[in-house]
Protein backbone atom coordinates (compact mmCIF):
# COMPACT_ATOMS: atom_id res chain seq x y z
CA UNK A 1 0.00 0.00 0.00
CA UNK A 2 1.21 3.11 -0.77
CA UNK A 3 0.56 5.52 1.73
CA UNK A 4 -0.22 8.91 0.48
CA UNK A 5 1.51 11.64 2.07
CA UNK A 6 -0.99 14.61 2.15
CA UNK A 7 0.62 17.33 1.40
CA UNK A 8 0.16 20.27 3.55
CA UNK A 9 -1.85 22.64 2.51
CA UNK A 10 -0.36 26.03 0.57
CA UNK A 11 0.02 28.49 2.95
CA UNK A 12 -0.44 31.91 1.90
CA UNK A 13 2.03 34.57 2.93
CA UNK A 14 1.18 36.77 5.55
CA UNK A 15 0.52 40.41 4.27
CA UNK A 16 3.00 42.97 4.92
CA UNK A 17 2.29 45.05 7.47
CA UNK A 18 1.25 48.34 6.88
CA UNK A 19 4.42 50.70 7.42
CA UNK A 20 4.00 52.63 10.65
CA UNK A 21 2.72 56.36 10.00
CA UNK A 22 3.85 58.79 12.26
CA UNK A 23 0.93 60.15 13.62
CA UNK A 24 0.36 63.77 12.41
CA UNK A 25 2.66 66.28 13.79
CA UNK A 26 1.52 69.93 13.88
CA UNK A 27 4.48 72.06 12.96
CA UNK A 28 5.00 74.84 16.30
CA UNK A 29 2.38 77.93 16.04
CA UNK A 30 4.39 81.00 14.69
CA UNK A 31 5.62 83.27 17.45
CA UNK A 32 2.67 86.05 17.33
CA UNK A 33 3.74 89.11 15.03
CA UNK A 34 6.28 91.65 16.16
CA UNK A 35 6.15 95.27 14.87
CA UNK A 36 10.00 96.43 14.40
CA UNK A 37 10.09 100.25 15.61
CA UNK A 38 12.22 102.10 13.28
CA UNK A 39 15.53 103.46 14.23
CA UNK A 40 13.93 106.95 14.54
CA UNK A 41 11.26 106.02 16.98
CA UNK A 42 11.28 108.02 20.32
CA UNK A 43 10.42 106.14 23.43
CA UNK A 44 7.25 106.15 25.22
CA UNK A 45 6.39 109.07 26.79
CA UNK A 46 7.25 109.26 30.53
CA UNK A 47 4.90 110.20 33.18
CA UNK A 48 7.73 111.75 35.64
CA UNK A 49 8.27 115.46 34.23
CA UNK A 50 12.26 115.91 33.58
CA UNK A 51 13.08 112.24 32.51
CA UNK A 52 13.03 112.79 29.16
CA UNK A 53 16.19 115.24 29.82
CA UNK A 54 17.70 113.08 32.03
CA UNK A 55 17.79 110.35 29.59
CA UNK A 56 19.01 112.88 26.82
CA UNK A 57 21.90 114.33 29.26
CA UNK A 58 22.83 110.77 30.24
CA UNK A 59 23.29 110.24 26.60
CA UNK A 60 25.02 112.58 25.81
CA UNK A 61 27.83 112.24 28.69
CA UNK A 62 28.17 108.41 27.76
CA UNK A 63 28.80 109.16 24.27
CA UNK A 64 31.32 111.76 24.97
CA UNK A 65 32.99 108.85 27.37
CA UNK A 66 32.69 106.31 24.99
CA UNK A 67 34.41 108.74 21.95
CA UNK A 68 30.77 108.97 20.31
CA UNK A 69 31.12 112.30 18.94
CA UNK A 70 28.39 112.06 16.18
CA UNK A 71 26.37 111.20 18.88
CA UNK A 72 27.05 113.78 21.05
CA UNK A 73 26.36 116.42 18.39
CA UNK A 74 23.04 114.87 17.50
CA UNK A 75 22.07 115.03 21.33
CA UNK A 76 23.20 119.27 20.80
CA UNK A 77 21.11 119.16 17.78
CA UNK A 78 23.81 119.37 15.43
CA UNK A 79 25.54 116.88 13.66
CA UNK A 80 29.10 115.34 12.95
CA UNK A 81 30.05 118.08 11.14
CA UNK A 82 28.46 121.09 12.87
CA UNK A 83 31.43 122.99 14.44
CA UNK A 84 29.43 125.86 15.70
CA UNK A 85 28.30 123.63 18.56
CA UNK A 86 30.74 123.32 21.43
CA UNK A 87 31.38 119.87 23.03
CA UNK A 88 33.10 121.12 26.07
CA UNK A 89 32.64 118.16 28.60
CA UNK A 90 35.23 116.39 26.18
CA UNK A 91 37.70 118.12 27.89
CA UNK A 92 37.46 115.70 31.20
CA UNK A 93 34.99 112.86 30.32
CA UNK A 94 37.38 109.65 29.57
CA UNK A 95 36.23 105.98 29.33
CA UNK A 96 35.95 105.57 32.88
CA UNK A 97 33.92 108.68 33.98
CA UNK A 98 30.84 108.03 35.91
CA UNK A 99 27.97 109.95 36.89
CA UNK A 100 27.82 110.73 40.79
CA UNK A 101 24.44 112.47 40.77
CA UNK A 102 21.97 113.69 38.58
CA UNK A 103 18.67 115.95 38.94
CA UNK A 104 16.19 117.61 37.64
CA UNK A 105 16.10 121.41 38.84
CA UNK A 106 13.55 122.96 36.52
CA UNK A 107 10.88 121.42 34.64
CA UNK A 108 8.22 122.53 32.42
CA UNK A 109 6.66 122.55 28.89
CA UNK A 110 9.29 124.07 27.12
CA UNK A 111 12.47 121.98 29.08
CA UNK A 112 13.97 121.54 31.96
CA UNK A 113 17.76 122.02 33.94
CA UNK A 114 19.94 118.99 34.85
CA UNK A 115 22.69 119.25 37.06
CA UNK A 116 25.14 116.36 37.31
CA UNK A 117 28.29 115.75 38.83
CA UNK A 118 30.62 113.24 36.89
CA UNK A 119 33.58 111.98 38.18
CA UNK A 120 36.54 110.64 35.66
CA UNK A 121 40.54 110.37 36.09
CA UNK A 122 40.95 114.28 35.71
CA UNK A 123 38.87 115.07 38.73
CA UNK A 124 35.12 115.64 39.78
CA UNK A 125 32.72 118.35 37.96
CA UNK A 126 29.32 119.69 38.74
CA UNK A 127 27.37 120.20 35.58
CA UNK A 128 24.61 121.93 34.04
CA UNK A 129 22.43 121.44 30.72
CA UNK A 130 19.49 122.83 29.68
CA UNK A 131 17.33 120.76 27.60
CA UNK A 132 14.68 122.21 25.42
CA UNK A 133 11.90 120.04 24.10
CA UNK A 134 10.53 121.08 20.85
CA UNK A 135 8.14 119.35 17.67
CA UNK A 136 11.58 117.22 16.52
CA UNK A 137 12.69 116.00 20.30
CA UNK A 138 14.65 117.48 22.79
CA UNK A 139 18.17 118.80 22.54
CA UNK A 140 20.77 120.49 24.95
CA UNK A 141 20.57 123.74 24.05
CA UNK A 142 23.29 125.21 26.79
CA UNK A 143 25.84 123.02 28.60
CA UNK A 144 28.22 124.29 31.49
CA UNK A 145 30.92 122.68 33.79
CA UNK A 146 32.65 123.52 36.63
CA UNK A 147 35.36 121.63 38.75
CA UNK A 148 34.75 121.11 42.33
């Protein structure tokens, strides 16, 4: 007898999986718009009369410090090459001057009078600048300095 062998049946081949799909990934939300301010923009209006002049004095004495001349001639209204303006503080304000003190003495609508007494390596000076405000900003209009 002949035995007959059954033959196992065919078995079909599993079906490839289905390749794994990342599940959707939102990209990151855009940071919310920004409006650049140009370079000319002035900065917010303070509510403390005289701070505006402060800030402009201030200015001015760290440009002289830091060599800034254009700067310092914008802050007199002038510019670089304006050599009817005066920049007198140049005469003692180095790199490593400081200001001591600084304060408002007269404010109103039209300006105001900062004194400030800066300190560098040729001494300490007591100074005085009036700032006038007008429709374009405020400049120093008068600048004195005196050593104590």
């Amino acid at each position: 007898m002949t035995a007959s062998r059954a033959r196992p049946a065919a078995v079909a081949p599993a079906p490839n999986p289905a390749p794994a799909v990342p599940a959707a990934v939102r990209p990151p939300a855009p940071p919310p718009a920004q409006t650049a301010l140009p370079s000319y923009a002035r900065p917010a209006v303070s509510t403390a009369p005289g701070d505006t002049a402060v800030a402009l004095v201030r200015r001015y004495i760290t440009d002289l410090a830091a060599g800034d001349e254009a700067g310092a001639y914008a802050a007199l209204g002038g510019t670089a090459s304006d050599r009817s303006l005066d920049l007198k503080e140049e005469a003692f304000l180095d790199k490593d001057a400081h200001i001591t003190s600084i304060r408002v003495t007269r404010s109103d609508g039209s300006g105001a009078t900062v004194d400030a007494e800066i300190t560098s390596d040729h001494g300490s000076y007591a100074t005085t600048f009036h700032v006038t405000y007008g429709p374009s900003g405020s400049i120093i209009d008068k600048h004195d300095y005196i050593k104590i």
